[in-house]
N, C-alpha and C. Protein backbone atom coordinates (compact mmCIF):
# COMPACT_ATOMS: atom_id res chain seq x y z
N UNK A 1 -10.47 2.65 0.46
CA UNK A 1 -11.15 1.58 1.15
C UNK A 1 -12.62 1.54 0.78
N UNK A 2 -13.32 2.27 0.83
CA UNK A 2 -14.82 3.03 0.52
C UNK A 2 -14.85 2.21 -1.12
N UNK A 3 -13.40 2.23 -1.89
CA UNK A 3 -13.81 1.83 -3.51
C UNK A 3 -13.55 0.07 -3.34
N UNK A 4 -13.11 -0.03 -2.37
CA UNK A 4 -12.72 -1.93 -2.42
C UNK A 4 -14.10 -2.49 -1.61
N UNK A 5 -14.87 -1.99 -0.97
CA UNK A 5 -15.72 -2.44 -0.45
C UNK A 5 -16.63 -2.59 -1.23
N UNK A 6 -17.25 -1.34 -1.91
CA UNK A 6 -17.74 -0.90 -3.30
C UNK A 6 -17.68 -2.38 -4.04
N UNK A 7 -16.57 -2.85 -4.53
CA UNK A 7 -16.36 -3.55 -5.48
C UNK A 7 -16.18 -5.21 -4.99
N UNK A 8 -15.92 -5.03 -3.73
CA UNK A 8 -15.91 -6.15 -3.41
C UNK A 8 -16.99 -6.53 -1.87
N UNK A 9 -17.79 -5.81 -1.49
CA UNK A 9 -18.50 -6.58 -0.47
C UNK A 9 -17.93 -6.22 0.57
N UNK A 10 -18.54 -6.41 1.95
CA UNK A 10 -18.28 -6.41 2.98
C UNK A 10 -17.90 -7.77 3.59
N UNK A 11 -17.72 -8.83 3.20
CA UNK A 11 -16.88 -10.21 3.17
C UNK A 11 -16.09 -10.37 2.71
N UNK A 12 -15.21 -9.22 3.16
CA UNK A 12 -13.38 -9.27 3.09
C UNK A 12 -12.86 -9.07 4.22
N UNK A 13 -11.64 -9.63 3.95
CA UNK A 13 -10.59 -9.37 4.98
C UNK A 13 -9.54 -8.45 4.65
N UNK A 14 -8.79 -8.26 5.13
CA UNK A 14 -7.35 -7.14 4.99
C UNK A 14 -6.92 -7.53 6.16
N UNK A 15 -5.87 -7.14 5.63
CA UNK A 15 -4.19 -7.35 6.69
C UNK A 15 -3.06 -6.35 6.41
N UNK A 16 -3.30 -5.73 7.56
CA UNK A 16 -2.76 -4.20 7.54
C UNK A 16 -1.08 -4.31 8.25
N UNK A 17 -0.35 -3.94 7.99
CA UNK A 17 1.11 -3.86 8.37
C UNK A 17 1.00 -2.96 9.77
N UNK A 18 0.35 -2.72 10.25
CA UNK A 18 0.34 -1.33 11.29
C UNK A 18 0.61 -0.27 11.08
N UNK A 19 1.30 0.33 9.67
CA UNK A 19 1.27 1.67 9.59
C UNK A 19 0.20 2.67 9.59
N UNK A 20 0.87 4.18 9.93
CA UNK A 20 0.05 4.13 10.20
C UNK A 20 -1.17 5.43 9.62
N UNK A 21 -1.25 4.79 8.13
CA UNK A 21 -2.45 5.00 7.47
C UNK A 21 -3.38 4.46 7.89
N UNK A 22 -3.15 3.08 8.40
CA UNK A 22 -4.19 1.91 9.04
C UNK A 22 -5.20 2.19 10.40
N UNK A 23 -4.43 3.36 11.24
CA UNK A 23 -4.89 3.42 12.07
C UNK A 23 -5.78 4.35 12.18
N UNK A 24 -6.64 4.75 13.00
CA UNK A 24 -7.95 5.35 13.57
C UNK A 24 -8.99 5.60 12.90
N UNK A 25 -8.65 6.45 11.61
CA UNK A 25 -9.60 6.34 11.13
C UNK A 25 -10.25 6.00 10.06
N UNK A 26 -9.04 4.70 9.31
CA UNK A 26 -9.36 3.72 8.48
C UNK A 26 -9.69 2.70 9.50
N UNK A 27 -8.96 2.37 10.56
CA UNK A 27 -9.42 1.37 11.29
C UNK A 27 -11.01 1.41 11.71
N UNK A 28 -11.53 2.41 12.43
CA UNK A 28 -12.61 3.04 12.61
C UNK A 28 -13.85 2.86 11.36
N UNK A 29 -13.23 2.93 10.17
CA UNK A 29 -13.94 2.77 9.14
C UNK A 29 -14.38 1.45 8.61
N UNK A 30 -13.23 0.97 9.10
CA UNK A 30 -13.62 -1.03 8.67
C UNK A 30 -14.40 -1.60 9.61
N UNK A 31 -14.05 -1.47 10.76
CA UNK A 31 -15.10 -1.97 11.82
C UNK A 31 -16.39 -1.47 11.50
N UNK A 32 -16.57 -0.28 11.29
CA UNK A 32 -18.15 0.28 11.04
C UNK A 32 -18.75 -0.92 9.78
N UNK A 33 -17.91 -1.00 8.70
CA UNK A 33 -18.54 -1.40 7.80
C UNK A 33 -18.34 -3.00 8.06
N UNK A 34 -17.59 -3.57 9.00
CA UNK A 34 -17.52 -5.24 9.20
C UNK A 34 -16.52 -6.13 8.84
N UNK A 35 -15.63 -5.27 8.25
CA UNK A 35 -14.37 -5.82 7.96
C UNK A 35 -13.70 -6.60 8.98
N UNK A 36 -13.49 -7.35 8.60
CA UNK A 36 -12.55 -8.26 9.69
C UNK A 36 -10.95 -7.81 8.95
N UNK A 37 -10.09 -7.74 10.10
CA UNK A 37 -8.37 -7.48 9.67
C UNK A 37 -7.58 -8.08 10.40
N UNK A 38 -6.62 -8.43 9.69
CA UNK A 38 -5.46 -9.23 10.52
C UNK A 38 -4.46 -8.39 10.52
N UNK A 39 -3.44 -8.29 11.77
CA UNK A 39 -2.56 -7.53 11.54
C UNK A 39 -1.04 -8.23 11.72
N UNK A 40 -0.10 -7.65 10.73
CA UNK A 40 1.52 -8.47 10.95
C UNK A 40 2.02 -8.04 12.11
N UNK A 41 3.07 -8.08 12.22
CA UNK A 41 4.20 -8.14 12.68
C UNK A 41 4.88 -6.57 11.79
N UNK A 42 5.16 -5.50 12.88
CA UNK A 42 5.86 -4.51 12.33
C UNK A 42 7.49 -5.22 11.50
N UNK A 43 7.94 -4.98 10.12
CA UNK A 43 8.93 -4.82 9.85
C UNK A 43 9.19 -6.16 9.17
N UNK A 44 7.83 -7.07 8.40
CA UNK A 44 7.99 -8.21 8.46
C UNK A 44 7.36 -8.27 7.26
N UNK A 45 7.65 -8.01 6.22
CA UNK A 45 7.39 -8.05 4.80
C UNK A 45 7.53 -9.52 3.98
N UNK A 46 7.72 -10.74 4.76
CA UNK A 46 7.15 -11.89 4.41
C UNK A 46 5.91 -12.43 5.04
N UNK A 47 5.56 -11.78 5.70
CA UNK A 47 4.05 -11.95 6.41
C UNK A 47 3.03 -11.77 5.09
N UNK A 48 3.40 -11.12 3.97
CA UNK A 48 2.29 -10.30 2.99
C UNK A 48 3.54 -10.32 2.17
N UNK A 49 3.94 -11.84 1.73
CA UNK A 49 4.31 -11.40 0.14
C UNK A 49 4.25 -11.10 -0.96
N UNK A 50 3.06 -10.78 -1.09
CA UNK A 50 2.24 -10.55 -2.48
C UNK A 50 2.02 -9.10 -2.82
N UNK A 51 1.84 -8.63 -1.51
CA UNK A 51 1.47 -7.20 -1.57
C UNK A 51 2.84 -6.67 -1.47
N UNK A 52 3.83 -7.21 -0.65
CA UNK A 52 5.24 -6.53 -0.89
C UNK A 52 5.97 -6.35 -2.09
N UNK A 53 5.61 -7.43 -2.98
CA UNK A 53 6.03 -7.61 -4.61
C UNK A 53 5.40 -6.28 -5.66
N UNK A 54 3.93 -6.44 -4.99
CA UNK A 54 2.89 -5.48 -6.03
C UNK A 54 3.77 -4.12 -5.80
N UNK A 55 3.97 -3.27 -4.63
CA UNK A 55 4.39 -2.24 -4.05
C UNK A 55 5.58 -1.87 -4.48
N UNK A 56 6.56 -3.07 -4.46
CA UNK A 56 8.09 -3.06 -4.86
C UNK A 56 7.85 -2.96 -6.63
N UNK A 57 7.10 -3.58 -7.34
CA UNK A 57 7.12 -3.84 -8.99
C UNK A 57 6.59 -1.78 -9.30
N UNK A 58 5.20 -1.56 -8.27
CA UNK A 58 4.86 -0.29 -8.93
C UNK A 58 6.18 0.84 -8.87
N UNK A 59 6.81 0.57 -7.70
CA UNK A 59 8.31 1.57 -7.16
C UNK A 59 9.01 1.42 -7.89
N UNK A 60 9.19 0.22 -8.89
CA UNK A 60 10.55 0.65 -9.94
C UNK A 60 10.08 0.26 -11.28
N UNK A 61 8.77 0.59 -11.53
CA UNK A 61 8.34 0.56 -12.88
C UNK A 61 7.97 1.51 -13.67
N UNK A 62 8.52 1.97 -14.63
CA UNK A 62 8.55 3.11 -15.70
C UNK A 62 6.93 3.64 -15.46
N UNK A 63 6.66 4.48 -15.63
CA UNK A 63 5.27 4.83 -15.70
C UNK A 63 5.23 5.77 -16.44
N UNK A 64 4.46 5.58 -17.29
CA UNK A 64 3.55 6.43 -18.47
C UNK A 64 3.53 7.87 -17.96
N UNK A 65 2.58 7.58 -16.96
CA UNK A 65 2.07 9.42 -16.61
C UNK A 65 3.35 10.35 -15.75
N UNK A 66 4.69 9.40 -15.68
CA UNK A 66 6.09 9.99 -15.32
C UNK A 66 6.69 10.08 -16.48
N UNK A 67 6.31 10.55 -17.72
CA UNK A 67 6.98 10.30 -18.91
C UNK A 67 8.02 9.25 -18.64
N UNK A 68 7.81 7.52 -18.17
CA UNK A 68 8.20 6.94 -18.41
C UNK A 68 9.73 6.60 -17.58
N UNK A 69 9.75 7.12 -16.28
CA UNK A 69 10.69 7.37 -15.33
C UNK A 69 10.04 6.40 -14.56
N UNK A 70 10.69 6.11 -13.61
CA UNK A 70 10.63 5.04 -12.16
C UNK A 70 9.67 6.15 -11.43
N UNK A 71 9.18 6.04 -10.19
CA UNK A 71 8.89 6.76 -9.30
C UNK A 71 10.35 7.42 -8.35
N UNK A 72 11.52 6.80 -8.15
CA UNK A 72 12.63 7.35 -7.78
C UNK A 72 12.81 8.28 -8.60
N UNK A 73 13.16 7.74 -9.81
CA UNK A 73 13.31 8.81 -11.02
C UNK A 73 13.21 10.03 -11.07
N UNK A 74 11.65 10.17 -11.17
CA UNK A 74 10.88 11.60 -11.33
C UNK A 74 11.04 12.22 -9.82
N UNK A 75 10.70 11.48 -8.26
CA UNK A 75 11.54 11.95 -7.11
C UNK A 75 12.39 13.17 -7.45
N UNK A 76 13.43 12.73 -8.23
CA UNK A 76 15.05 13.29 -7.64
C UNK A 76 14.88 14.30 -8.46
N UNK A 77 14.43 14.38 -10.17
CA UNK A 77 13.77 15.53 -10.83
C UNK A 77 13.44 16.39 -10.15
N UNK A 78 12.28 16.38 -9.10
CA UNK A 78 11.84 17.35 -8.74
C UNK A 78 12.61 17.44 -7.39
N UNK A 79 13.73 17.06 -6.93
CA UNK A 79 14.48 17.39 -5.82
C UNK A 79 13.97 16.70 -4.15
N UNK A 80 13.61 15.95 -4.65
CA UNK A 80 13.08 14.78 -3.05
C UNK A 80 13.08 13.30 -3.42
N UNK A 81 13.65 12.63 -2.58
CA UNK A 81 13.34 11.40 -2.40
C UNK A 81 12.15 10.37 -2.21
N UNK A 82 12.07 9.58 -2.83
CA UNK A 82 10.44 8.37 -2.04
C UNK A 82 11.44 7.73 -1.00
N UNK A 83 10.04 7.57 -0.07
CA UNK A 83 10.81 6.45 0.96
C UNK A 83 10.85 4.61 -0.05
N UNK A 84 11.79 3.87 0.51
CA UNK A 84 11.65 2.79 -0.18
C UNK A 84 11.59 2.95 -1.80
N UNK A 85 11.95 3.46 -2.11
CA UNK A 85 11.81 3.26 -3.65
C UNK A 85 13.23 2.84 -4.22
N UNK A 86 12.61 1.90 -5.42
CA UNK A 86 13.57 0.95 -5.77
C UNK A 86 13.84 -0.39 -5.00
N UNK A 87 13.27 -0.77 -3.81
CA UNK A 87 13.22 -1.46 -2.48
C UNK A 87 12.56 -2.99 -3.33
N UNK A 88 13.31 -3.75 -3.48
CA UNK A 88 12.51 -5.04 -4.10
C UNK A 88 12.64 -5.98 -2.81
């Protein structure tokens, strides 16, 4: 958050899903700095379709620094699951 403000100003908005990375003390952190936020609807991933796409494309896209495995992929390699992954 600290690098999007950085780069983009304190005349942004965000729209946080309620999880809860979002809360206390990122929340705490945006208010200090003036952020205005909108928040969805728990469980409602057309509220923010853009960001659901970005999230879903990085979860099942080969990646370089996974020698080229999904993020599921390399997961199960090392014997654990991602939540949502593969989730379009």
């Amino acid at each position: 958050m600290k690098k999007a403000a950085a780069r983009f100003g304190k005349q942004v908005n965000m729209v946080n899903d309620n999880g809860s990375e979002n809360m206390k003390d990122a929340q705490a952190y945006l208010a200090s700095q003036g952020v205005t936020q909108y928040w969805t609807r728990p469980y409602s991933p057309k509220e923010k379709p853009f960001v659901e796409r970005l999230i879903g494309t990085l979860q099942s896209r080969p990646q370089e620094a996974l020698n080229f495995l999904t993020p599921a992929e390399f997961s199960a390699i090392l014997g654990f699951s991602t939540p949502n992954a593969g989730r379009s």
